[in-house]
C-alpha atoms as a PDB file:
ATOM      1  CA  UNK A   1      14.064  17.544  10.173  1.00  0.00           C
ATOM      2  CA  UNK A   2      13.755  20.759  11.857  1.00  0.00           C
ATOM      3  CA  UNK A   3      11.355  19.061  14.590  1.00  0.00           C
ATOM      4  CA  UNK A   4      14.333  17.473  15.802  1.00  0.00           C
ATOM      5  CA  UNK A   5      17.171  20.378  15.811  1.00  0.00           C
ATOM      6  CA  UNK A   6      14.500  22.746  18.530  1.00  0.00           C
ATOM      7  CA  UNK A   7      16.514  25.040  21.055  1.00  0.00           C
ATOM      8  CA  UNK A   8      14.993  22.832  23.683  1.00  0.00           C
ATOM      9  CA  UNK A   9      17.636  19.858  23.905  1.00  0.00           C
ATOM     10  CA  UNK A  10      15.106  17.764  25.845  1.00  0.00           C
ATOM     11  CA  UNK A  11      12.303  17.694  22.693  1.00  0.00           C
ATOM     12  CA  UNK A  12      15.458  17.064  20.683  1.00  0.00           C
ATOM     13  CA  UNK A  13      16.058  14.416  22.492  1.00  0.00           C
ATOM     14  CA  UNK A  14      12.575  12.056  22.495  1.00  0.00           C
ATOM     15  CA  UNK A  15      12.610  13.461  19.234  1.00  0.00           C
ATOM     16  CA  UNK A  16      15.642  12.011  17.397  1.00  0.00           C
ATOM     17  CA  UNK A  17      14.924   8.951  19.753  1.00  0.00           C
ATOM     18  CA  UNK A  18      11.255   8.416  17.860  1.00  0.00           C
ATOM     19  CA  UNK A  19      12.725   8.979  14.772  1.00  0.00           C
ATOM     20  CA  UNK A  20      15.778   6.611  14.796  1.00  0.00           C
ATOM     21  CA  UNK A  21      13.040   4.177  16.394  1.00  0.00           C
ATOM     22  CA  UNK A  22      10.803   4.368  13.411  1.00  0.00           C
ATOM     23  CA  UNK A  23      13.644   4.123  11.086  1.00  0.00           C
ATOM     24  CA  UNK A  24      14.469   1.024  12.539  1.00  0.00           C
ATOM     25  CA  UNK A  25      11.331  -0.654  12.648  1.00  0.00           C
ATOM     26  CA  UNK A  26      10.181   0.429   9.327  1.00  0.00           C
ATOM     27  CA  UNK A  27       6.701   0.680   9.853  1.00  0.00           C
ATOM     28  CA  UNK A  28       5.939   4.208   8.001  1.00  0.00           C
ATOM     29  CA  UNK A  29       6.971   4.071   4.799  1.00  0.00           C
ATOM     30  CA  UNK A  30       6.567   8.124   5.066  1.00  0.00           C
ATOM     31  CA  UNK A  31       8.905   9.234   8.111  1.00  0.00           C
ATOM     32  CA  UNK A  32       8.210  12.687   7.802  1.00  0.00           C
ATOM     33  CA  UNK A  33       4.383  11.768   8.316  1.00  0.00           C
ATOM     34  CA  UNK A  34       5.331   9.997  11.263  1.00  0.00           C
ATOM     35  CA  UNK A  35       7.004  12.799  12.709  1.00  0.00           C
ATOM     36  CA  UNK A  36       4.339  15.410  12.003  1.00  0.00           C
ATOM     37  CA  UNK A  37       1.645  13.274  13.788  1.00  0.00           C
ATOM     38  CA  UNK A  38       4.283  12.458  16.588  1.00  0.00           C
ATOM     39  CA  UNK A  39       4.056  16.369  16.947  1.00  0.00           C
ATOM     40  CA  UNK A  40       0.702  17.013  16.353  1.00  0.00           C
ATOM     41  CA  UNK A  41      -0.287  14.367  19.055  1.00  0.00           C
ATOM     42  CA  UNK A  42       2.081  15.888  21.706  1.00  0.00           C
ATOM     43  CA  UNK A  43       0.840  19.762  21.042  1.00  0.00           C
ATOM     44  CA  UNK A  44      -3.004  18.273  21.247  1.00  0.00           C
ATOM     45  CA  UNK A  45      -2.755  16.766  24.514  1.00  0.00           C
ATOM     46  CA  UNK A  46      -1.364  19.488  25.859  1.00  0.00           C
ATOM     47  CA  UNK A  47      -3.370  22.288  24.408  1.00  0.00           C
ATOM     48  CA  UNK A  48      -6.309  20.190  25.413  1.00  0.00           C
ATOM     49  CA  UNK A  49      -4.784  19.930  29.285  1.00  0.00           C
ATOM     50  CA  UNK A  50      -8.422  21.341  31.062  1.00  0.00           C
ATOM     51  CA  UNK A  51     -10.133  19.279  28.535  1.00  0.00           C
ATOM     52  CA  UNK A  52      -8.130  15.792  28.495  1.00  0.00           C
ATOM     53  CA  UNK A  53     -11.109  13.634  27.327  1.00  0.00           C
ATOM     54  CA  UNK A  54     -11.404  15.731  24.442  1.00  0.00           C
ATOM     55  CA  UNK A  55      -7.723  15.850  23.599  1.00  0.00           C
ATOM     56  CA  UNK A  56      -7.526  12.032  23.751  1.00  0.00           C
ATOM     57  CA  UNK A  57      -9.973  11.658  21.515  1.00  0.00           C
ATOM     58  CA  UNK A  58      -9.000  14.549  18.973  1.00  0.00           C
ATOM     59  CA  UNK A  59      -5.425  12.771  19.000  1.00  0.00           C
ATOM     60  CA  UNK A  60      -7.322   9.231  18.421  1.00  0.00           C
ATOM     61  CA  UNK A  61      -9.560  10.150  15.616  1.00  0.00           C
ATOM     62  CA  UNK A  62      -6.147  11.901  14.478  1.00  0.00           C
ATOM     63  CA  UNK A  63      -3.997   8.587  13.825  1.00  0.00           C
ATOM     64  CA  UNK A  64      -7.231   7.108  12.441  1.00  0.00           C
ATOM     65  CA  UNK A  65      -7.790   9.566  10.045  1.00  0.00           C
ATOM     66  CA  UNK A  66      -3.468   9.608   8.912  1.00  0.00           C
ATOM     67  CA  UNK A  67      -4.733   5.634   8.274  1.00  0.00           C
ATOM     68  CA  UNK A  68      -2.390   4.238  11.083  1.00  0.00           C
ATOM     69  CA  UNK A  69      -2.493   0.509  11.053  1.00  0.00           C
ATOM     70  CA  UNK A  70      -2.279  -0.863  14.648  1.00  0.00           C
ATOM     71  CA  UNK A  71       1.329  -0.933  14.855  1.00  0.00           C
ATOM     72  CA  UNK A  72       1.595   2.365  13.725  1.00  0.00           C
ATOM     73  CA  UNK A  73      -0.532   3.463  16.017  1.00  0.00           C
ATOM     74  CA  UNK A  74       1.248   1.680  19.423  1.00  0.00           C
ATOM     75  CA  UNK A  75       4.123   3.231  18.280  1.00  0.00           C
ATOM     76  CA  UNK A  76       3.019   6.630  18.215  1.00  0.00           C
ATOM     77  CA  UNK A  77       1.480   5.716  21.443  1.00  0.00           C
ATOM     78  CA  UNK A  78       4.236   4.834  23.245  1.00  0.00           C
ATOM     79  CA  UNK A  79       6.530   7.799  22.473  1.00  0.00           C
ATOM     80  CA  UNK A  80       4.180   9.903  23.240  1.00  0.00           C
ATOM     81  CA  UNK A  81       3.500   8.906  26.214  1.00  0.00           C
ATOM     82  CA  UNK A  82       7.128   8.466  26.532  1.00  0.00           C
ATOM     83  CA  UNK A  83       8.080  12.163  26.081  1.00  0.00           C
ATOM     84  CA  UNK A  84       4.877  13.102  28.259  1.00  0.00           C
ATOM     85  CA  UNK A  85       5.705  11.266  31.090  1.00  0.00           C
ATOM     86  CA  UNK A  86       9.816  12.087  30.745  1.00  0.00           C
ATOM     87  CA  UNK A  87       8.684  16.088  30.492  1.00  0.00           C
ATOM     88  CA  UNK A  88       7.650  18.583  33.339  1.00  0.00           C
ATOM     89  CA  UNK A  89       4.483  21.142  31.925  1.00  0.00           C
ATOM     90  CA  UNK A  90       3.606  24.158  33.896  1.00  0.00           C
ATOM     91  CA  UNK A  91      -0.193  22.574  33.467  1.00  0.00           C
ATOM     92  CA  UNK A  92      -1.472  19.247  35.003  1.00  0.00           C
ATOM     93  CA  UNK A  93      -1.221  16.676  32.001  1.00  0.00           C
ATOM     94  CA  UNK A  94      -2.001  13.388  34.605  1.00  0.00           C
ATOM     95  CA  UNK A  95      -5.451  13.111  32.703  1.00  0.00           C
ATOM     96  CA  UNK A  96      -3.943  13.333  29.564  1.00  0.00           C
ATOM     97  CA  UNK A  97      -0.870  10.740  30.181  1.00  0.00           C
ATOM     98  CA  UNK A  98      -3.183   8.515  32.182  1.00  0.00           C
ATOM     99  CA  UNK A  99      -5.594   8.404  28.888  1.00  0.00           C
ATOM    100  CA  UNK A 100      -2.670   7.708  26.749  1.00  0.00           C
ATOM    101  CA  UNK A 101      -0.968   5.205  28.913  1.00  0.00           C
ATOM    102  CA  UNK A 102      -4.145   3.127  28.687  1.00  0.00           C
ATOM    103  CA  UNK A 103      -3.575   2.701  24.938  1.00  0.00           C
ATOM    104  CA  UNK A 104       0.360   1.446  24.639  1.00  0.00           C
ATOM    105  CA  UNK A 105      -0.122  -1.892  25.271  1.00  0.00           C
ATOM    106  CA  UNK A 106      -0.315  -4.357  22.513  1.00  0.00           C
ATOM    107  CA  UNK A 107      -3.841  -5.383  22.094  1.00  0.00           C
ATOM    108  CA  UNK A 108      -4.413  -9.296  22.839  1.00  0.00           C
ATOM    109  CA  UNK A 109      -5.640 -11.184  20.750  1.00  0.00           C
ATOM    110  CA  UNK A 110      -8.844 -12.763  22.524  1.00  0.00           C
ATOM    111  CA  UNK A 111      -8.128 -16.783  23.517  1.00  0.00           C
ATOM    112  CA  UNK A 112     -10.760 -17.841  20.812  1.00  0.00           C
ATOM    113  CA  UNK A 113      -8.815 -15.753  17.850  1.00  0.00           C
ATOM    114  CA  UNK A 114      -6.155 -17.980  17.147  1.00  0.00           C
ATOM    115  CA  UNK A 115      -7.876 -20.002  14.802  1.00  0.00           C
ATOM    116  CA  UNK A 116     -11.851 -20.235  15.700  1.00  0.00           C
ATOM    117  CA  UNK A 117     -11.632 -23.752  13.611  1.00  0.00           C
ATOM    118  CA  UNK A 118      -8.813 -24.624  16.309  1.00  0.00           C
ATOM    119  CA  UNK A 119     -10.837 -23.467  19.089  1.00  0.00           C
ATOM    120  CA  UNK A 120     -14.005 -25.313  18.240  1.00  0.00           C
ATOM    121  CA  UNK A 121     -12.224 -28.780  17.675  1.00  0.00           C
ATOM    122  CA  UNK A 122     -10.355 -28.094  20.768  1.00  0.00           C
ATOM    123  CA  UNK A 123     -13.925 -28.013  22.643  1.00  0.00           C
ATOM    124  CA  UNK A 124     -15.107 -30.614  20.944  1.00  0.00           C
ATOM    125  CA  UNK A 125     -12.293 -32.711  22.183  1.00  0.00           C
ATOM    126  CA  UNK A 126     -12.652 -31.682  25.552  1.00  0.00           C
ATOM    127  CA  UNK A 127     -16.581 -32.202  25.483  1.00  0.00           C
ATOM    128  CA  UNK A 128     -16.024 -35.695  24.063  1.00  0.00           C
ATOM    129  CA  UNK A 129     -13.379 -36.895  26.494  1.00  0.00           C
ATOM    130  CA  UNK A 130     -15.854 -35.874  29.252  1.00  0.00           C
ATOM    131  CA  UNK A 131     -18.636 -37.360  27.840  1.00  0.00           C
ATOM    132  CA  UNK A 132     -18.571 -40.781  29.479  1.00  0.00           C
ATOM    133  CA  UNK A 133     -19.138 -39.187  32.655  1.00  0.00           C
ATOM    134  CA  UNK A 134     -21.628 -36.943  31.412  1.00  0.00           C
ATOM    135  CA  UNK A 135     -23.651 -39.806  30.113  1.00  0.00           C
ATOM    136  CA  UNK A 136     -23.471 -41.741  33.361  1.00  0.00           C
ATOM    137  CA  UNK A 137     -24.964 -38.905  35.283  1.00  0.00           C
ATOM    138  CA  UNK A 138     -27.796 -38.670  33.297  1.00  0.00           C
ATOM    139  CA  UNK A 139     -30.976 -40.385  34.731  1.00  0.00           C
ATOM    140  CA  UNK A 140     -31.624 -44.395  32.294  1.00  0.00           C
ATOM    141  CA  UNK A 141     -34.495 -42.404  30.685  1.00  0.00           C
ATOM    142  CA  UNK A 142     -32.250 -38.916  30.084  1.00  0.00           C
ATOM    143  CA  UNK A 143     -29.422 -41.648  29.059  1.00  0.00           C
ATOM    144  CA  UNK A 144     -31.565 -43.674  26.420  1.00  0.00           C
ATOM    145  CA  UNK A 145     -32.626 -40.129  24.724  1.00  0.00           C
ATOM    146  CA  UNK A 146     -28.957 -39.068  24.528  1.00  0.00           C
ATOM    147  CA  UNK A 147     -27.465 -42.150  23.332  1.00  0.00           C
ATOM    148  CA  UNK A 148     -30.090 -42.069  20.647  1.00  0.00           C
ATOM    149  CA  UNK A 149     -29.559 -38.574  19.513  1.00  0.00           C
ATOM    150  CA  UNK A 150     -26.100 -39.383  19.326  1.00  0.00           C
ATOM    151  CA  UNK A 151     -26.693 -42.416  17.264  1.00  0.00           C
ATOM    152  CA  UNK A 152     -26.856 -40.976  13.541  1.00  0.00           C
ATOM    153  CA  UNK A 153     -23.111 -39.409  14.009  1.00  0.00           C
ATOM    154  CA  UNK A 154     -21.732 -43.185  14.976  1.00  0.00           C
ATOM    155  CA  UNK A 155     -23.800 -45.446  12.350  1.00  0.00           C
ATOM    156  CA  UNK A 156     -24.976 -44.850   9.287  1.00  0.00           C
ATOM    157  CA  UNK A 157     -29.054 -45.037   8.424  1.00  0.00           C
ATOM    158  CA  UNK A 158     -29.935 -47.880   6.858  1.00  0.00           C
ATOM    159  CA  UNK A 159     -31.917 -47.291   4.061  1.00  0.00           C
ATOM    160  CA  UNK A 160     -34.752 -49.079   1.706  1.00  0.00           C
ATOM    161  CA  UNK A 161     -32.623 -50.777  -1.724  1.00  0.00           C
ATOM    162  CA  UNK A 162     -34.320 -50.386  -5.015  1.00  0.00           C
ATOM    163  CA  UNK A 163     -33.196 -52.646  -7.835  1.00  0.00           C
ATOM    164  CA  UNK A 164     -32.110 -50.518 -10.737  1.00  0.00           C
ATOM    165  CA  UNK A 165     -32.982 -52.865 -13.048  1.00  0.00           C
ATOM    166  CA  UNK A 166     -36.864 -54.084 -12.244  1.00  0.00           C
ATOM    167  CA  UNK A 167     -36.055 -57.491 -14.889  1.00  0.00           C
ATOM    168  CA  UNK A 168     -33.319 -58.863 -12.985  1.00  0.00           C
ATOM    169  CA  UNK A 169     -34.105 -60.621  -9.856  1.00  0.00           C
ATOM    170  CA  UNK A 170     -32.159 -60.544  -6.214  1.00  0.00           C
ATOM    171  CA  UNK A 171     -33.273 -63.707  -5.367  1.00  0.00           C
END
């Protein structure tokens, strides 16, 4: 816990406020790990100030590496950015924050991803209730074809019946 009791009361400050926060939530089962990257994270993206491109992505590759799960990761994220953004630096960090600002915001989930099974009969339905007007557009010859494509999926074939038994007769 010695990250948190510093002489500068201002780091003691985001820092007892990132560690009561992750206490809370309960997302890293090791705290002290938590703590260490929240620190290492800071220190790169400001040691890499003339070089924020590279400090992003040393502090990316970072969290990856620790095996930070998504959540994990937003977390970190956003109190980093947090303490960056609260903090004055006698170097210009607005690369740096701006690159880590992009990435504290919740991914969403694309439209298609909550179910792709859902999304496909959704479609479907929506194809099919248009489909009436779709046909009608279609020139007689362009309609016949259609109609007759669509055919097998609203009748079944008829097929050829063999007698399993060639002594008995049907007739």
């Amino acid at each position: 816990m010695a990250v948190i009791q510093t002489e500068n009361e201002h780091w003691n400050g985001y820092a007892l406020e990132f560690y009561c926060s992750i206490k809370k939530s309960g997302i890293f089962p090791d705290l002290d790990k938590a703590m260490d990257l929240y620190c290492t994270m800071l220190e790169t993206i400001q040691e890499h100030h003339a070089e924020p491109l590279k400090g992003d992505h040393i502090a990316e590759v970072m969290l990856k590496d620790a095996g930070m799960d998504e959540r994990q990761t937003l977390e970190l994220n956003v109190a980093a950015y947090a303490y960056l953004n609260g903090s004055e630096f006698d170097v210009d960090l607005s690369v740096g924050k701006a690159l880590l600002k992009t990435r504290t915001k919740a991914k969403e989930p694309a439209p298609w991803a909550k179910g792709t099974r859902e999304g496909l009969q959704e479609l479907i339905h929506r194809e099919l209730a248009a489909l009436p007007t779709t046909i009608e557009a279609l020139d007689p010859k362009d309609r016949v074809a259609a109609l007759c494509k669509l055919l097998p999926y609203t009748m079944p074939r008829m097929s050829n019946v063999e007698p399993n038994d060639t002594k008995k007769s049907f007739w």
